[in-house]
C-alpha atoms as a PDB file:
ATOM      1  CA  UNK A   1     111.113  75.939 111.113  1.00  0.00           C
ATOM      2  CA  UNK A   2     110.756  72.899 109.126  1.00  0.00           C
ATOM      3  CA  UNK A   3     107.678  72.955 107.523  1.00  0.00           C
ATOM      4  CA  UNK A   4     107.237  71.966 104.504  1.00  0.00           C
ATOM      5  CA  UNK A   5     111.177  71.258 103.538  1.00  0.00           C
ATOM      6  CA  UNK A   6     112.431  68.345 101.818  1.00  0.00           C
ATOM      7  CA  UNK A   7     114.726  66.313 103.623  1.00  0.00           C
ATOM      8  CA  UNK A   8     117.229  63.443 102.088  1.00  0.00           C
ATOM      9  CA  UNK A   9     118.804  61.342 103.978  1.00  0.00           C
ATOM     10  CA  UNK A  10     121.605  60.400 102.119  1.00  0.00           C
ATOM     11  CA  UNK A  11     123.234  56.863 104.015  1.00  0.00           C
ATOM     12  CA  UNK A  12     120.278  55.507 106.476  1.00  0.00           C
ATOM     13  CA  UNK A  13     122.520  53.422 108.622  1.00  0.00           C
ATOM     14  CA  UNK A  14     122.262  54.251 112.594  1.00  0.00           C
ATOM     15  CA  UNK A  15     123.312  57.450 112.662  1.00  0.00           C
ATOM     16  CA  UNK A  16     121.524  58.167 109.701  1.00  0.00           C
ATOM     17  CA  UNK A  17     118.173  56.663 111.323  1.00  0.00           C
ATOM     18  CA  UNK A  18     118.820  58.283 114.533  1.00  0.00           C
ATOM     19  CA  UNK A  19     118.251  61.697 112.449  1.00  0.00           C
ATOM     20  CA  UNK A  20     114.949  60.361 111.013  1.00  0.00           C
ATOM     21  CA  UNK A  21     113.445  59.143 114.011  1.00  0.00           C
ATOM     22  CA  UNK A  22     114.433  62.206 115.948  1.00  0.00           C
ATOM     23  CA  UNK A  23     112.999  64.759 113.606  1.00  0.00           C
ATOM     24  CA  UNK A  24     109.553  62.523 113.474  1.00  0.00           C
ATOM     25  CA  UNK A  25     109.613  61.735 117.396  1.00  0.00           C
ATOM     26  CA  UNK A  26     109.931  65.158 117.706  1.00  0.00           C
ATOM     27  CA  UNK A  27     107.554  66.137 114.983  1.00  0.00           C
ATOM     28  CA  UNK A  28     109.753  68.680 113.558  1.00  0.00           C
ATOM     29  CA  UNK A  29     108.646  66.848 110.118  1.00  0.00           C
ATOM     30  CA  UNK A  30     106.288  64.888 108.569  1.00  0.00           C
ATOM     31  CA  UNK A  31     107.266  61.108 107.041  1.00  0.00           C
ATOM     32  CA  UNK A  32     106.301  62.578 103.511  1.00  0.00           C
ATOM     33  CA  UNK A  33     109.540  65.042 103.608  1.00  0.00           C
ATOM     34  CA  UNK A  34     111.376  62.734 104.244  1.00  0.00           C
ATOM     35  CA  UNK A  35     113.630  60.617 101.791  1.00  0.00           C
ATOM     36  CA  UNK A  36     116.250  57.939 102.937  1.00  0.00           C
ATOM     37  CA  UNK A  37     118.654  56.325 100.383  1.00  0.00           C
ATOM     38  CA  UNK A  38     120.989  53.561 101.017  1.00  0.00           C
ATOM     39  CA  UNK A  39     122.471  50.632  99.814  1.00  0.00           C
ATOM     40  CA  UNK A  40     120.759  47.849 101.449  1.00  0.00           C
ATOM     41  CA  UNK A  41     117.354  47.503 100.204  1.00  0.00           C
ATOM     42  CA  UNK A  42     116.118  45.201 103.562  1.00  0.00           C
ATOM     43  CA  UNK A  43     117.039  47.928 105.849  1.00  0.00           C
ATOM     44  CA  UNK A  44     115.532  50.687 103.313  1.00  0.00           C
ATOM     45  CA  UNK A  45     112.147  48.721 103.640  1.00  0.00           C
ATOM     46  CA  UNK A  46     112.435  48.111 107.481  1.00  0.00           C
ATOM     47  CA  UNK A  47     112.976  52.034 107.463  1.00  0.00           C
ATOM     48  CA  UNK A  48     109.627  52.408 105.325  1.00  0.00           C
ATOM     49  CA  UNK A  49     107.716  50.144 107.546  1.00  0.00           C
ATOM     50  CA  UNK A  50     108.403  51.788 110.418  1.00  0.00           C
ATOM     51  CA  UNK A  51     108.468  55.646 109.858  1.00  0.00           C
ATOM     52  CA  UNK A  52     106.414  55.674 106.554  1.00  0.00           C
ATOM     53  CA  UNK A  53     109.135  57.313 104.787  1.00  0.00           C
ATOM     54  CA  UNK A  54     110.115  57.104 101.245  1.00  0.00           C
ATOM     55  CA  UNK A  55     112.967  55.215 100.313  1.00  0.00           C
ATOM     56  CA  UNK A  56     115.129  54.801  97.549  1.00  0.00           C
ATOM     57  CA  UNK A  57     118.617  53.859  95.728  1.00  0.00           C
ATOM     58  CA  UNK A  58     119.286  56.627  93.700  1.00  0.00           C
ATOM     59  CA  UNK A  59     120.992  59.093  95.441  1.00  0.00           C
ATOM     60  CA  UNK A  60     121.021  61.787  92.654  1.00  0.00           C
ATOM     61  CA  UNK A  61     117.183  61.878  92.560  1.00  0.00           C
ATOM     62  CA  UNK A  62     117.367  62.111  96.034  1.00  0.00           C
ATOM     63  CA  UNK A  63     119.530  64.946  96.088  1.00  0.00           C
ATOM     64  CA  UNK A  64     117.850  66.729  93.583  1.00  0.00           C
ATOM     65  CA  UNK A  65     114.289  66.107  95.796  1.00  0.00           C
ATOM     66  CA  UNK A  66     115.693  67.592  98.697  1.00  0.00           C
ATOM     67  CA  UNK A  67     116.089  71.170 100.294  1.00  0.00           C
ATOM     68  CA  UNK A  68     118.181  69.489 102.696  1.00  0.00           C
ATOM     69  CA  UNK A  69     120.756  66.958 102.152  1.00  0.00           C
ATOM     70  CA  UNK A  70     122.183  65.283 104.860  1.00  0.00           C
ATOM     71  CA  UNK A  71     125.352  62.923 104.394  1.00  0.00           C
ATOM     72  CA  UNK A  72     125.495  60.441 106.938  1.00  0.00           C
ATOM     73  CA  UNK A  73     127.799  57.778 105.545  1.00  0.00           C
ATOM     74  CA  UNK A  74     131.279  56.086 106.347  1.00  0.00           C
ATOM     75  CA  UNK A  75     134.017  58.160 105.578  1.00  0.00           C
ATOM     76  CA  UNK A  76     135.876  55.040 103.684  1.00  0.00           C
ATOM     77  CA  UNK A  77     132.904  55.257 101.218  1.00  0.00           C
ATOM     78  CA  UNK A  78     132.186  58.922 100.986  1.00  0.00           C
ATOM     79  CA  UNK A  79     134.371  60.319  97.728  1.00  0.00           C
ATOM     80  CA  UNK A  80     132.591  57.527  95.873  1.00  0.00           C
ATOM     81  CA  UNK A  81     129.536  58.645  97.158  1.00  0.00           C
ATOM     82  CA  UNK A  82     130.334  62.434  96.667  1.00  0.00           C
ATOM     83  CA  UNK A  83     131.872  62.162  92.918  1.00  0.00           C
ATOM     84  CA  UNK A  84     128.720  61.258  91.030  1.00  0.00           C
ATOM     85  CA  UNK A  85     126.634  64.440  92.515  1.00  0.00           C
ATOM     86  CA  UNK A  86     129.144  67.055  91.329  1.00  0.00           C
ATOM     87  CA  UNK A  87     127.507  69.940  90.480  1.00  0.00           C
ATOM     88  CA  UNK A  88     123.881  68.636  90.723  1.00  0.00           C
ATOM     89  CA  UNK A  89     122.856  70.222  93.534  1.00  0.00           C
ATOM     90  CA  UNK A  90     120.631  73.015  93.219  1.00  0.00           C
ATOM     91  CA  UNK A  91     121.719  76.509  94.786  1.00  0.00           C
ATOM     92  CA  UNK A  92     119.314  77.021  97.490  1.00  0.00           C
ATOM     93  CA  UNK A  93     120.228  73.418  98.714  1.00  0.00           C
ATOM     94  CA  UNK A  94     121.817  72.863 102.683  1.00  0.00           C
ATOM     95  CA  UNK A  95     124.032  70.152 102.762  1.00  0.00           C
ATOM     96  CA  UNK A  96     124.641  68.681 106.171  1.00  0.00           C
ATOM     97  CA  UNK A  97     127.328  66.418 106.774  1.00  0.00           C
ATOM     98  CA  UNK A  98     127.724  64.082 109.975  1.00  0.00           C
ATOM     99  CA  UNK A  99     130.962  62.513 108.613  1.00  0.00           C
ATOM    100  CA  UNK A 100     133.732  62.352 111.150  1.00  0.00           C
ATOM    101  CA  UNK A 101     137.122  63.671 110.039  1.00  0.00           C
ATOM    102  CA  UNK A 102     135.750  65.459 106.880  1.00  0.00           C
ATOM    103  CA  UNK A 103     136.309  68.920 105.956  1.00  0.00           C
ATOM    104  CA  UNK A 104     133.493  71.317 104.864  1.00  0.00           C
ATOM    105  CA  UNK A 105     136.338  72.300 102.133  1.00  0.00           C
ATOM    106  CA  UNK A 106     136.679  68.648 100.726  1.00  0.00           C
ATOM    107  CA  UNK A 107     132.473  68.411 100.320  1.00  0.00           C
ATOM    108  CA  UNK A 108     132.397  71.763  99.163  1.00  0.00           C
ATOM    109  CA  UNK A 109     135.208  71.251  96.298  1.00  0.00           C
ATOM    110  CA  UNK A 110     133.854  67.545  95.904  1.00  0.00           C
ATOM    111  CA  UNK A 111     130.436  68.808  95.441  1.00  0.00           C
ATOM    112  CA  UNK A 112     130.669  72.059  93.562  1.00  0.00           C
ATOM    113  CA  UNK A 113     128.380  73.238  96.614  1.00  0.00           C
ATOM    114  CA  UNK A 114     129.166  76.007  99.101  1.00  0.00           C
ATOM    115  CA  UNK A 115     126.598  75.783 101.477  1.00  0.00           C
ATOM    116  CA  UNK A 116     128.028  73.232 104.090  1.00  0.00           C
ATOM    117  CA  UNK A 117     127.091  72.293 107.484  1.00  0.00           C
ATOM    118  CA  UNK A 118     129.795  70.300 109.179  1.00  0.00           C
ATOM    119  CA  UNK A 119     128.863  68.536 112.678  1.00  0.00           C
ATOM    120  CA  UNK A 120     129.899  65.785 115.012  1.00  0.00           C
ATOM    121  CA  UNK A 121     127.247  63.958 116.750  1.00  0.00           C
ATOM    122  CA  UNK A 122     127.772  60.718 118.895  1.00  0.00           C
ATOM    123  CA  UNK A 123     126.040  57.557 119.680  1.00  0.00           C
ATOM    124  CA  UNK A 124     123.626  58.566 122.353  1.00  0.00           C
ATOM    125  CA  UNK A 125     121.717  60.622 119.763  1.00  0.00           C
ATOM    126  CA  UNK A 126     119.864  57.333 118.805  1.00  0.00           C
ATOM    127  CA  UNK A 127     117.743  57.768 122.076  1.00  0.00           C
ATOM    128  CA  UNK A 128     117.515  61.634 121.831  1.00  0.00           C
ATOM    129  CA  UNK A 129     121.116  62.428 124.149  1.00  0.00           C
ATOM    130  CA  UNK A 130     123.095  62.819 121.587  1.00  0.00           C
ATOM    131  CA  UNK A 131     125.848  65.607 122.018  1.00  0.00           C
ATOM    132  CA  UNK A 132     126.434  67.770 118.967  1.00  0.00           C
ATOM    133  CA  UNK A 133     129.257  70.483 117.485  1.00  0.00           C
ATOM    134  CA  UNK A 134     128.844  71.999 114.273  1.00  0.00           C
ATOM    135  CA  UNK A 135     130.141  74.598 112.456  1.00  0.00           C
ATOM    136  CA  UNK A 136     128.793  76.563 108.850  1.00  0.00           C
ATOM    137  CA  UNK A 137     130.522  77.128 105.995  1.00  0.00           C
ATOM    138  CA  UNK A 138     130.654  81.546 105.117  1.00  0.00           C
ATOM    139  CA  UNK A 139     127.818  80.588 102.320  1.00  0.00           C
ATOM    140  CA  UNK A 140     125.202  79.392 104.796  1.00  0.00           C
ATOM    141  CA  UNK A 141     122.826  81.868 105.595  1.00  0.00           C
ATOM    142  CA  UNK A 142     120.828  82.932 109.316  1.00  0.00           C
ATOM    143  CA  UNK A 143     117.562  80.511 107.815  1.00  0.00           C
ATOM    144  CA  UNK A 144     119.593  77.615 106.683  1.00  0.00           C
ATOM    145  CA  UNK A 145     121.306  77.986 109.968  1.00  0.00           C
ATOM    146  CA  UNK A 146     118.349  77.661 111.905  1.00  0.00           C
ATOM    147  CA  UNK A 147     117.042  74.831 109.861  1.00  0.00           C
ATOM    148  CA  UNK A 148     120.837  72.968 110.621  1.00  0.00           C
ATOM    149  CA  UNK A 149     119.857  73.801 114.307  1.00  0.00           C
ATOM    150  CA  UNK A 150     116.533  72.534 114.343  1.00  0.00           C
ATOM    151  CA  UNK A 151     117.060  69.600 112.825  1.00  0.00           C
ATOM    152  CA  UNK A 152     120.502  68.473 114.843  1.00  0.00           C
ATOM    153  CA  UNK A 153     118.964  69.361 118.359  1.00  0.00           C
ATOM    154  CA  UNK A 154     115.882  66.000 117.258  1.00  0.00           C
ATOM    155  CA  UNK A 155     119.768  64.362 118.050  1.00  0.00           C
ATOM    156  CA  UNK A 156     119.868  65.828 121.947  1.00  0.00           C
ATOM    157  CA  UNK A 157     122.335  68.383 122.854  1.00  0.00           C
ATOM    158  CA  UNK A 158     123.699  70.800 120.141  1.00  0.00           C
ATOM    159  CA  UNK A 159     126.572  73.146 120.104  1.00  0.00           C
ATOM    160  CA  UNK A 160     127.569  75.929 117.384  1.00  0.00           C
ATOM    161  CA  UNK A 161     131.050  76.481 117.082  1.00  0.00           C
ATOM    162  CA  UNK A 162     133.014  79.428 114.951  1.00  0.00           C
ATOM    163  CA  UNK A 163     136.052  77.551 114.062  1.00  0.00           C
ATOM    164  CA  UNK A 164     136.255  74.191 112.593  1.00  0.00           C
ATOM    165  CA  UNK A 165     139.041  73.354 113.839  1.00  0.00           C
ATOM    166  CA  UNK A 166     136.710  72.712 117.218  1.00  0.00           C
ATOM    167  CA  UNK A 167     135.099  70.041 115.008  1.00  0.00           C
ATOM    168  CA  UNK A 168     138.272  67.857 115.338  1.00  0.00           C
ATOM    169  CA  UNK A 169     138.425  68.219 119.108  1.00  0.00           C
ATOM    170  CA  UNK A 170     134.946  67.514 119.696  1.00  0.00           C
ATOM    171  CA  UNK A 171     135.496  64.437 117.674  1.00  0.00           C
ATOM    172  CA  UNK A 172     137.935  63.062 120.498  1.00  0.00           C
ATOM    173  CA  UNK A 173     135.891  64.088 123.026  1.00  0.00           C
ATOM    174  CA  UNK A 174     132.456  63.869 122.255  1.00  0.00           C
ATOM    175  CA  UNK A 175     132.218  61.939 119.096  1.00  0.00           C
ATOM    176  CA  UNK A 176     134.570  58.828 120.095  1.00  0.00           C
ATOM    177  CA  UNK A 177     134.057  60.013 123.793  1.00  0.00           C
ATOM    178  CA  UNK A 178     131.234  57.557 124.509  1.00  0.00           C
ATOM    179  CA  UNK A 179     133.430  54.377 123.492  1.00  0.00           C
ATOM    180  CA  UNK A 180     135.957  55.895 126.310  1.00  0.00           C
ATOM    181  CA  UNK A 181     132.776  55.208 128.722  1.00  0.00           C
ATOM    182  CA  UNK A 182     131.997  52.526 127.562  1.00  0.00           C
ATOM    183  CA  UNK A 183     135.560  50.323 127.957  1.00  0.00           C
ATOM    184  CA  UNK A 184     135.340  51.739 131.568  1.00  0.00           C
ATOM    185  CA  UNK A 185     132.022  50.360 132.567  1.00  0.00           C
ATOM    186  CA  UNK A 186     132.816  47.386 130.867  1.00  0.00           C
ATOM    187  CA  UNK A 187     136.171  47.329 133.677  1.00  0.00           C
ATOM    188  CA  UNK A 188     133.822  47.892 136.282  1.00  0.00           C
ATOM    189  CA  UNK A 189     131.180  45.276 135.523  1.00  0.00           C
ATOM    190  CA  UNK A 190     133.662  42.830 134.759  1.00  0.00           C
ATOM    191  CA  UNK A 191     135.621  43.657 138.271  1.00  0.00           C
ATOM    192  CA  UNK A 192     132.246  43.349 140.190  1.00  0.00           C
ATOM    193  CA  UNK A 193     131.897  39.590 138.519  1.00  0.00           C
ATOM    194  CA  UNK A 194     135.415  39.036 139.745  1.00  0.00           C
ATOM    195  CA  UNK A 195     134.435  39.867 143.008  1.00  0.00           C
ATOM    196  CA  UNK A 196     131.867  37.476 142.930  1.00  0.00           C
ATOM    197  CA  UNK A 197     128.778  39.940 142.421  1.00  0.00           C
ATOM    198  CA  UNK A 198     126.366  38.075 138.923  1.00  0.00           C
ATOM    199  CA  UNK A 199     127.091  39.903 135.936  1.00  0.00           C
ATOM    200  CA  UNK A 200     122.848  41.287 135.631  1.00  0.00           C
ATOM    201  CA  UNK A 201     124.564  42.999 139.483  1.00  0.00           C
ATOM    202  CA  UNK A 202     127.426  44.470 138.877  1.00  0.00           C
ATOM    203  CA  UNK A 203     126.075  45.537 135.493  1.00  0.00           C
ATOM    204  CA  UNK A 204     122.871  47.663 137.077  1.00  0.00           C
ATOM    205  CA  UNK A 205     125.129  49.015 139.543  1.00  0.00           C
ATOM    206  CA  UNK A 206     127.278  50.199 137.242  1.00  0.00           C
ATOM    207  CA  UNK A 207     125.234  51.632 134.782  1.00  0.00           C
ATOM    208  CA  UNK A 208     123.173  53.614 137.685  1.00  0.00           C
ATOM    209  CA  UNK A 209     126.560  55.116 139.420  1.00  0.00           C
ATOM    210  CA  UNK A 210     127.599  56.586 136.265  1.00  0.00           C
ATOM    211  CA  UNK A 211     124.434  58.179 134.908  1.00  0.00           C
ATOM    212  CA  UNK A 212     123.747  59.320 138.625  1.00  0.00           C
ATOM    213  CA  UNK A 213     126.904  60.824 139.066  1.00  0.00           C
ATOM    214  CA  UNK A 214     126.788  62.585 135.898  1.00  0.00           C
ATOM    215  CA  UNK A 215     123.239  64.077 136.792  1.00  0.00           C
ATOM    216  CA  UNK A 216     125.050  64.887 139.711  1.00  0.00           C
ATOM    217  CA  UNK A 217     127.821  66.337 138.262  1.00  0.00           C
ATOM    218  CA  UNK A 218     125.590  68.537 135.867  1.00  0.00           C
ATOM    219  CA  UNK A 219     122.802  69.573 138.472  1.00  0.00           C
ATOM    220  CA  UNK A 220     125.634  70.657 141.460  1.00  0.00           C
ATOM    221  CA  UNK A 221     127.583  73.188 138.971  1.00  0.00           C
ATOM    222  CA  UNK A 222     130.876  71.739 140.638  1.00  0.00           C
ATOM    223  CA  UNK A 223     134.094  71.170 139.355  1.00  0.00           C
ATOM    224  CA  UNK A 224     134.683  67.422 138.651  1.00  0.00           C
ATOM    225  CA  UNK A 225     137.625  67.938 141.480  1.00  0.00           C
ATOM    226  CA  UNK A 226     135.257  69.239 144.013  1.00  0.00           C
ATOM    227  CA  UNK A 227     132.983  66.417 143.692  1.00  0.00           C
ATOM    228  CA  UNK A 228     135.809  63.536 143.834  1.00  0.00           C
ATOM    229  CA  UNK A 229     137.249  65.178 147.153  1.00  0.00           C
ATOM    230  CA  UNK A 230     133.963  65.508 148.181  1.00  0.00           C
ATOM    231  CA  UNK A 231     133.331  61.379 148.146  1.00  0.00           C
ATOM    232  CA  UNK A 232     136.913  60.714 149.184  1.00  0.00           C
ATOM    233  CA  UNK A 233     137.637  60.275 152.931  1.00  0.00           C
ATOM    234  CA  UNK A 234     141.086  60.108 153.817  1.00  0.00           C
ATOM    235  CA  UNK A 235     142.577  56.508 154.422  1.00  0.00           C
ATOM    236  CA  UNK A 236     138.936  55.477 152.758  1.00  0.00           C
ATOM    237  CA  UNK A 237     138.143  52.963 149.994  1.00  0.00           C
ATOM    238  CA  UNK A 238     137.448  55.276 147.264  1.00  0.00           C
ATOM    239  CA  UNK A 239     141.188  56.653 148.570  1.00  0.00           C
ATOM    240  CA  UNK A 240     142.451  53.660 148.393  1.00  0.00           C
ATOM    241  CA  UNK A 241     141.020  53.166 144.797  1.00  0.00           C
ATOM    242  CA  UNK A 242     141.491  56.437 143.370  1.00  0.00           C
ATOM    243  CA  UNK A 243     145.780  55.888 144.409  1.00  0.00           C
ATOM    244  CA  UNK A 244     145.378  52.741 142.355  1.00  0.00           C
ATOM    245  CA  UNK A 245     143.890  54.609 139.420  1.00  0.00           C
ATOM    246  CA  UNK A 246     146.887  57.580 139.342  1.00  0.00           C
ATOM    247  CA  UNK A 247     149.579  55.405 140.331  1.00  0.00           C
ATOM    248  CA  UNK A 248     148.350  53.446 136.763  1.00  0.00           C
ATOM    249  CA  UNK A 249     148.876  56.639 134.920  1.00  0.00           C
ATOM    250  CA  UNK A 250     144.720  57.340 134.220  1.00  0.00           C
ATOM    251  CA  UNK A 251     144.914  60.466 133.344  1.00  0.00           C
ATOM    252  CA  UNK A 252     148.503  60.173 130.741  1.00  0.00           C
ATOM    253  CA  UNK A 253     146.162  57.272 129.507  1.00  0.00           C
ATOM    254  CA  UNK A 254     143.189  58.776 129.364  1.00  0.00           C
ATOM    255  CA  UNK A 255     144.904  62.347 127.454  1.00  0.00           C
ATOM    256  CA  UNK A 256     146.964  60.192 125.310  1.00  0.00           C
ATOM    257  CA  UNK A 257     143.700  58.540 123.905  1.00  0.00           C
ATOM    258  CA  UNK A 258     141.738  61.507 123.209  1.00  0.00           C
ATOM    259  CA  UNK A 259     145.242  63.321 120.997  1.00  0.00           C
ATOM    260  CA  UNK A 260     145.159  60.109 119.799  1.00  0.00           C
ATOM    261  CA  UNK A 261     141.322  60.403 118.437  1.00  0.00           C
ATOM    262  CA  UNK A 262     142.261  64.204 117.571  1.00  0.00           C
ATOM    263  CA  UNK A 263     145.004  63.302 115.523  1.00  0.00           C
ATOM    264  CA  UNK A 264     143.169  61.055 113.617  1.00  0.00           C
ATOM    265  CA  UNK A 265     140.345  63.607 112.764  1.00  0.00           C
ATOM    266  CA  UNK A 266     142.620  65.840 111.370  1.00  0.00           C
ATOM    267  CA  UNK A 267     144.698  63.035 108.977  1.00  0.00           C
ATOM    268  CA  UNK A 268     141.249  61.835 107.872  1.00  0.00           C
ATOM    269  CA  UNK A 269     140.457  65.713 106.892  1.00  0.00           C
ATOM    270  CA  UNK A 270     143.700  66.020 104.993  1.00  0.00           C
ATOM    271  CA  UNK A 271     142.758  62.603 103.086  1.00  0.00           C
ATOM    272  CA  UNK A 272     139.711  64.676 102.077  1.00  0.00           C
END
């Protein structure tokens, strides 16, 4: 599907490296279609020694190089990134964007470009289990569609959506979803060393009961509901903790956080 496009990287920070080493792990690409920009010169020659790609600063050469441009940089920094390649991208170009918050509308009008690729990846895609939503803009056609496809699915899971207004949800829930995970295991561990457990402990049995109840959860085809009745015995301990958990307000908590993240999307796409 790949073969023989240009690809530029355009912001080689983690996310941004997480695409490169996925597309050459997975040897959807070679190193010599690849071209990373960014603004750090030490990390652009760590990234050269150790996927042979080429590197550079100038991010209009690079944009004119590539058949595929893919934006992978803060949203703070992206209209002065986006300003100074108005109108230099060629027609047949794909631009992919993995910038959280940002409208396909704002690169489009930025850019002078109407071929847009919009997505929302998350952290795990720097080990390959990565959970992905994107959506096209109406100028992207059924081959630069499969080459958006190919290329985010080198990040794990991938999702097309036909609204982009999905983009903002999956943003709360799957883009800032795996800092939600993260703050609980962190509770956990930290309860297991207050119990008296050592932190190495309560840290591998933490780590373990989540990623073996999610395997769980996605191998049995249950509801989530089904399988926490199914572990809870009445008068038991995981009773006795889950009573804890509601009477706390989880699930108000948990809900208001993830508007909260939603929200946020959407005034970043209006600062666009």
């Amino acid at each position: 599907m790949l073969k023989d496009l240009k690809i530029s990287v355009i912001g080689a920070g983690a996310m941004g490296e997480a695409i490169i080493g996925g597309l050459l792990r997975q040897e959807l690409v070679s190193a010599e279609q690849v071209l990373a920009t960014d603004l750090q010169e030490d990390h652009l020659r760590k990234l050269q020694a150790r996927y042979g790609i080429q590197t550079g600063l100038d991010n209009v050469a690079a944009i004119q190089w590539g058949q595929i441009v893919i934006f992978a940089v803060k949203p703070q920094h992206l209209k002065q990134v986006l300003q100074p390649l108005r109108g230099l991208l060629r027609s047949d170009v794909l631009v992919i964007s993995i910038v959280a918050g940002v409208t396909i509308s704002t690169f489009a009008t930025i850019l002078d470009h109407p071929a847009v690729v919009r997505s929302m990846p998350n952290t795990p895609a720097m080990i390959g289990e990565g959970m992905t939503v994107w959506t096209t803009s109406e100028a992207v056609g059924e081959q630069q569609r499969g080459w958006a496809r190919t290329i985010l699915s080198a990040l794990g899971h991938e999702l097309f959506v036909d609204n982009e207004n999905y983009l903002d949800m999956s943003t709360a829930l799957n883009g800032s979803g795996p800092a939600y995970f993260f703050l609980m295991m962190e509770a956990m561990i930290d309860a297991g060393v207050h119990m008296g457990l050592s932190r190495p402990i309560a840290q591998e049995l933490v780590l373990q009961t989540m990623l073996g109840s999610v395997h769980y959860a996605q191998q049995s085809g249950m509801h989530p509901a089904q399988l926490r009745n199914a572990v809870t015995s009445p008068g038991g301990t995981t009773s006795a903790a889950l009573s804890e958990l509601e009477r706390g307000g989880i699930r108000t908590v948990l809900s208001d956080a993830i508007w909260a993240a939603y929200r946020r999307s959407v005034e970043l796409g209006k600062q666009g």
